[in-house]
C-alpha atoms as a PDB file:
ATOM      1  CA  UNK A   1       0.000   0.000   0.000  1.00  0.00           C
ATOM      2  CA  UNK A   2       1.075   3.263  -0.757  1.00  0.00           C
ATOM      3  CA  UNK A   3       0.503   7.169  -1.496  1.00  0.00           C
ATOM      4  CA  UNK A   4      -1.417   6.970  -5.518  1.00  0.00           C
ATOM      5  CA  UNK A   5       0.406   9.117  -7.924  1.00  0.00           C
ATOM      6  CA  UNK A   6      -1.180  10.330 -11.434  1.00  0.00           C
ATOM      7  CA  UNK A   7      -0.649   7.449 -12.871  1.00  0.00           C
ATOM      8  CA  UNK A   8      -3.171   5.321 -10.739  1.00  0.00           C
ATOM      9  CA  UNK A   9      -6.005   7.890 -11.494  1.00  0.00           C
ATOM     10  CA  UNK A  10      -7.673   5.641 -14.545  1.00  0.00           C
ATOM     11  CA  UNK A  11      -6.949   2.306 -12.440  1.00  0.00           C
ATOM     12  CA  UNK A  12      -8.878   3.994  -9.454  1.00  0.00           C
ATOM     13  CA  UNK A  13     -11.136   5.411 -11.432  1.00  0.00           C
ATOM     14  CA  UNK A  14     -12.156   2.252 -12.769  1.00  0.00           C
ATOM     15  CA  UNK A  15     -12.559   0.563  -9.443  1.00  0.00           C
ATOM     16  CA  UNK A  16     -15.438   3.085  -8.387  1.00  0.00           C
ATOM     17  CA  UNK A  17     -16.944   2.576 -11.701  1.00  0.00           C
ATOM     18  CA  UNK A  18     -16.946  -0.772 -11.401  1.00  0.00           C
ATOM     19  CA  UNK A  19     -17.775  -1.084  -7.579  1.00  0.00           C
ATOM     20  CA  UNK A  20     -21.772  -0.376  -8.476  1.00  0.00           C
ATOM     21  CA  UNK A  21     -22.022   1.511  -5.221  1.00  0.00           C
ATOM     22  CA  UNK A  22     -19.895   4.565  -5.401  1.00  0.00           C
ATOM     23  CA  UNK A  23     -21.180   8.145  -6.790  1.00  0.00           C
ATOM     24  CA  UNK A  24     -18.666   7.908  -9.491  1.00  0.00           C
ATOM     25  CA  UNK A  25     -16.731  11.153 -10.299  1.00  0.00           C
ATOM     26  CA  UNK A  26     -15.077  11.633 -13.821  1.00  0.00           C
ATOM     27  CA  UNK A  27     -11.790  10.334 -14.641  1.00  0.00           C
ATOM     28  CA  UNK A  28     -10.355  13.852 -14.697  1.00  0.00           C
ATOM     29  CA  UNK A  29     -10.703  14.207 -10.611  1.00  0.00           C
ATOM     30  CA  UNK A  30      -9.204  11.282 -10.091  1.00  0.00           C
ATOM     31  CA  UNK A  31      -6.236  11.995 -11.435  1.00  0.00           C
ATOM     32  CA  UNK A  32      -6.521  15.243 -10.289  1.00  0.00           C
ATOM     33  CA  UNK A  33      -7.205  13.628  -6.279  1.00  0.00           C
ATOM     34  CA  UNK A  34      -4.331  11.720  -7.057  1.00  0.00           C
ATOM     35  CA  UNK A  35      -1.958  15.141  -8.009  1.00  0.00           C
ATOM     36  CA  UNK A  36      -3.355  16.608  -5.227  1.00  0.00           C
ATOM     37  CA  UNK A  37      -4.504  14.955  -2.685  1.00  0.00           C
ATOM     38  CA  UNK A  38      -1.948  11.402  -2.807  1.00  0.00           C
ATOM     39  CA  UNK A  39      -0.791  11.997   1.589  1.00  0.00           C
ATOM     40  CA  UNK A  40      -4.301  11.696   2.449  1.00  0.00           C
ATOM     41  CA  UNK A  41      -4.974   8.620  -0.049  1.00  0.00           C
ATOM     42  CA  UNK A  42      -4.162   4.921  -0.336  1.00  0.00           C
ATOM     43  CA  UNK A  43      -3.590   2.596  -3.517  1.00  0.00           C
ATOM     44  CA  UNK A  44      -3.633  -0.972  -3.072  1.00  0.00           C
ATOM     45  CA  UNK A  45      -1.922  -3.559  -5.699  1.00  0.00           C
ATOM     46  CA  UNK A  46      -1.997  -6.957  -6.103  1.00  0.00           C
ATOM     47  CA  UNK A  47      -0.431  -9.104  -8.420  1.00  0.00           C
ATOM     48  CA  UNK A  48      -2.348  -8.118 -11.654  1.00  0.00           C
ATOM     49  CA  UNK A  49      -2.160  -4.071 -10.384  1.00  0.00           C
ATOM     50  CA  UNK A  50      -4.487  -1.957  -9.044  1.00  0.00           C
ATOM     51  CA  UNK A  51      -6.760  -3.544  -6.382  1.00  0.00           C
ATOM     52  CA  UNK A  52      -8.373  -1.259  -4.031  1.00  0.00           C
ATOM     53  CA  UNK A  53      -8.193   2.804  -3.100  1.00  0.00           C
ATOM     54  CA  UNK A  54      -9.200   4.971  -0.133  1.00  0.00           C
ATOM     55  CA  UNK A  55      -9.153   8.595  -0.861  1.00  0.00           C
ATOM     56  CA  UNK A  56      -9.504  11.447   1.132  1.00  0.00           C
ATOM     57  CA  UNK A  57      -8.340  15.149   2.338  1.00  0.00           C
ATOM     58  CA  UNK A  58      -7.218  17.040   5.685  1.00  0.00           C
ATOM     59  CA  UNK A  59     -10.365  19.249   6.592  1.00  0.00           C
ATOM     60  CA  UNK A  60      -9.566  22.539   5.794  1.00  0.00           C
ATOM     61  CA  UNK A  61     -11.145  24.213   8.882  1.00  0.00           C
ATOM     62  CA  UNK A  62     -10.313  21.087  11.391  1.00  0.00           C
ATOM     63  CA  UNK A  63      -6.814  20.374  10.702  1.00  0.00           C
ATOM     64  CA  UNK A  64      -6.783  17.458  12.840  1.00  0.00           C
ATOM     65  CA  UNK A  65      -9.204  15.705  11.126  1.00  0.00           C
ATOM     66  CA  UNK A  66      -9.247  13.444   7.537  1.00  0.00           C
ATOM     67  CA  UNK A  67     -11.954  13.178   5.930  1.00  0.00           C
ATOM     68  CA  UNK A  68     -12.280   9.580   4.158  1.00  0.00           C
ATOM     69  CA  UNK A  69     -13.773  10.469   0.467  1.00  0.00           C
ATOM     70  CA  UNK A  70     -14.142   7.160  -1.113  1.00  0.00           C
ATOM     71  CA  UNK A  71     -13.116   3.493  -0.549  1.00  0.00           C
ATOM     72  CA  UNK A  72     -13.552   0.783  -2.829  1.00  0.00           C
ATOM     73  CA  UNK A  73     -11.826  -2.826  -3.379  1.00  0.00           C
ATOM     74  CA  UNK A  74     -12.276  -4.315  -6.853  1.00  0.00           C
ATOM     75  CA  UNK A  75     -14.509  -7.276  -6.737  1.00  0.00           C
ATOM     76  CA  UNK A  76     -11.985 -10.059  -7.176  1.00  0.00           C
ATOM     77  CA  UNK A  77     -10.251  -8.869  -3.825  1.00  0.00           C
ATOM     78  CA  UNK A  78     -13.564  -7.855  -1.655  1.00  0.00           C
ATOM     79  CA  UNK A  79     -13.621 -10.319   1.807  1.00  0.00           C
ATOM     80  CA  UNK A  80     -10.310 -10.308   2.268  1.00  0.00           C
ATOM     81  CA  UNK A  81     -10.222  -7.247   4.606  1.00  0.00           C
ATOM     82  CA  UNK A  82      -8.715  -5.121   2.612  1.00  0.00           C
ATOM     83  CA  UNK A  83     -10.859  -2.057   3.195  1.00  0.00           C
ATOM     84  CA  UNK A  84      -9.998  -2.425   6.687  1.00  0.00           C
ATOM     85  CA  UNK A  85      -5.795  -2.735   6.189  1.00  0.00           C
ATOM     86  CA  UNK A  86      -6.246   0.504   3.891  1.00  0.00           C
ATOM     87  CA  UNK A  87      -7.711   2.502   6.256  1.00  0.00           C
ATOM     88  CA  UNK A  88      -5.108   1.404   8.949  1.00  0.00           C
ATOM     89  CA  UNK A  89      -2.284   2.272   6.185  1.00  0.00           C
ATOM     90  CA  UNK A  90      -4.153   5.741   6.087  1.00  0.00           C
ATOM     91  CA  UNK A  91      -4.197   6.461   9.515  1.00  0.00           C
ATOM     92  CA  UNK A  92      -1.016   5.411  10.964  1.00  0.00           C
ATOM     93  CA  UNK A  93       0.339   7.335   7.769  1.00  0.00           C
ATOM     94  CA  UNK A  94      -1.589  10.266   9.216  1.00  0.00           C
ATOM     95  CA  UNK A  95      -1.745  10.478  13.157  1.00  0.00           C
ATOM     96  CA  UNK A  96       1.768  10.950  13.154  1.00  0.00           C
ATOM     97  CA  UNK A  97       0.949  14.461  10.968  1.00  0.00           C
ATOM     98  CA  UNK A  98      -1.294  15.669  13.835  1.00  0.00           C
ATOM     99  CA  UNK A  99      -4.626  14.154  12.882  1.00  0.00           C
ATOM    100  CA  UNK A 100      -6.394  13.078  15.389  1.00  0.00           C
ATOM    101  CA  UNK A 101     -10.095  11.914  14.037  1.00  0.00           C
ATOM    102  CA  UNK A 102     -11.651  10.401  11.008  1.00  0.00           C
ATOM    103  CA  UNK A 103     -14.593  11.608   9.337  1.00  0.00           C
ATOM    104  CA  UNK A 104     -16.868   9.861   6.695  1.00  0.00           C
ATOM    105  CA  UNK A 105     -20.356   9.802   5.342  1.00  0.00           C
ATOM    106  CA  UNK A 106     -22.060   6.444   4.841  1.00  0.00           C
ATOM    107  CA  UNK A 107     -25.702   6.203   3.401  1.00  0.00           C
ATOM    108  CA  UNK A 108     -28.543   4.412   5.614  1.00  0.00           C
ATOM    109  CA  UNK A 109     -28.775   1.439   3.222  1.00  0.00           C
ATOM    110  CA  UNK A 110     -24.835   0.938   2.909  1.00  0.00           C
ATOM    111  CA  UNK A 111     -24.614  -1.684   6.029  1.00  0.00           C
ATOM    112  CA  UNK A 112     -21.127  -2.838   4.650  1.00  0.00           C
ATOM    113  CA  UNK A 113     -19.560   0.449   4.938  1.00  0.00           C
ATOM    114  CA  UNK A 114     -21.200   1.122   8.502  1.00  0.00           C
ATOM    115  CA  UNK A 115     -19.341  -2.188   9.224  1.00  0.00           C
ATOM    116  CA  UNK A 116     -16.101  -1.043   7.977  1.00  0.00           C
ATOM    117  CA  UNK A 117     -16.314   2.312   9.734  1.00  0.00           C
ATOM    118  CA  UNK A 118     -17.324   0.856  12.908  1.00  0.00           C
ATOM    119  CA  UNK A 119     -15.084  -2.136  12.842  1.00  0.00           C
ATOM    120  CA  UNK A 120     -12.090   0.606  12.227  1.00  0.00           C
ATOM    121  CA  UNK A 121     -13.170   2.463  15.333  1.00  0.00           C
ATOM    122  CA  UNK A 122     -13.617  -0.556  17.658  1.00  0.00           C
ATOM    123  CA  UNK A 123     -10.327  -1.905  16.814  1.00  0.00           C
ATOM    124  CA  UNK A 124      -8.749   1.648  17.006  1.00  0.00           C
ATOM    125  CA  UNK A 125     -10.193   2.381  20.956  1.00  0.00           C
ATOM    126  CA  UNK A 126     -11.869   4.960  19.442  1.00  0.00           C
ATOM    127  CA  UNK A 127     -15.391   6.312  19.941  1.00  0.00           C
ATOM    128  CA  UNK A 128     -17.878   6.751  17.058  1.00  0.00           C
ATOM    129  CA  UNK A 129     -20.536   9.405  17.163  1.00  0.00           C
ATOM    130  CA  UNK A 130     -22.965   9.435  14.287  1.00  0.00           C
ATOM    131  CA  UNK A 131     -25.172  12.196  13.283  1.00  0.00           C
ATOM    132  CA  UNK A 132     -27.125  13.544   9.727  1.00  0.00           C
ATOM    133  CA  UNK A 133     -24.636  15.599   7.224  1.00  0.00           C
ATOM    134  CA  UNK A 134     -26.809  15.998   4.578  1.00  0.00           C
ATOM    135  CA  UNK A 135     -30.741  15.217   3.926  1.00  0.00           C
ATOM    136  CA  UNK A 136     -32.256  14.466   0.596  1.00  0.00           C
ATOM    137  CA  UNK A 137     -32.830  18.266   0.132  1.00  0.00           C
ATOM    138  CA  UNK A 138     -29.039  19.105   0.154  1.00  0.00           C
ATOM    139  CA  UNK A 139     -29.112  17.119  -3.591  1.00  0.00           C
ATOM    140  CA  UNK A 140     -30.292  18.317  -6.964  1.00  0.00           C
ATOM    141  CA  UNK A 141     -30.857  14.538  -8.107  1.00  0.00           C
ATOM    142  CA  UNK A 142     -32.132  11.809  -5.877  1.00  0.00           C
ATOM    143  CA  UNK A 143     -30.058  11.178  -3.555  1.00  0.00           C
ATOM    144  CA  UNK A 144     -29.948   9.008  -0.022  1.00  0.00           C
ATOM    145  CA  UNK A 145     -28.880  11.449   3.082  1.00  0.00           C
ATOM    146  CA  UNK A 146     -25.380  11.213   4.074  1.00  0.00           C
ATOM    147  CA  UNK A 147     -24.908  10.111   7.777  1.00  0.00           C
ATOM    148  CA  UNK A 148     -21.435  11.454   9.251  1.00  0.00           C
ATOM    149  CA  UNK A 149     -19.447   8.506  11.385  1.00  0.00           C
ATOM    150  CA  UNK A 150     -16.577  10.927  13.289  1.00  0.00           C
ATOM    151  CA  UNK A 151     -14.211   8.518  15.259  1.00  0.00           C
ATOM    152  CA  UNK A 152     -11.724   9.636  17.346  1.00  0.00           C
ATOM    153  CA  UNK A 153      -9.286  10.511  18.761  1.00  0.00           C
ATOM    154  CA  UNK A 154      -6.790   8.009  17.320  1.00  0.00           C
END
């Protein structure tokens, strides 16, 4: 595991595509996350290359916290933990930077994230507090609210 570079924006990319779940963004921001925001993100390779990303960014007005943007494993590799050992990578990468909570959103019907997110905390020591982010109404399209899982400190 390791920081992406601009290389690994089609492979990752192509992983959200492909995961069926994720609100994909166009290939340009991936590369683009990967330019910009690589410290705060996580590539995963296997044998045949790309096999999993996390992605994510340093809050702008809480400094100590990440926010995790998007994580995906590509189907040949999902049960194998994988998810989980990325977002380990990610944050003993980044609690030695200062950050000292994690922030994502999870939908209400995405149990397998809430299990990732939770599972990360539990193992961590850390407390999770959940609360609304965003409703239906913050969305132009249809669009399940966004339920923030802060855990912390780590």
């Amino acid at each position: 595991m390791e920081e992406p570079g601009i290389d690994d924006g089609p492979d990752i990319w192509r992983i959200a595509r492909e995961s069926e779940t994720l609100d994909v963004n166009s290939p340009y921001s991936y590369v683009l996350w990967c330019r910009d925001f690589s410290g705060t993100s996580v590539i995963a390779r296997g044998e045949h290359g790309a096999c999993g990303f996390v992605t994510g960014f340093t809050r702008p007005k809480a400094p100590d916290t990440f926010f995790v943007w998007q994580v995906a494993v590509d189907r040949s590799w999902r049960g194998r933990g994988l998810a989980r050992r990325m977002l380990d990578h990610l944050a003993d990468r980044l609690v030695p930077w200062g950050h000292r909570f994690l922030e994502a959103t999870v939908t209400p019907d995405n149990a397998p994230s809430a299990r990732l997110f939770e599972s990360f905390a539990r193992n961590r020591g850390s407390s999770l507090e959940r609360r609304r982010l965003f409703g239906r109404e913050h969305f132009p399209v249809d669009h399940e609210p966004e339920v923030l899982f802060r855990i912390g400190a780590l």
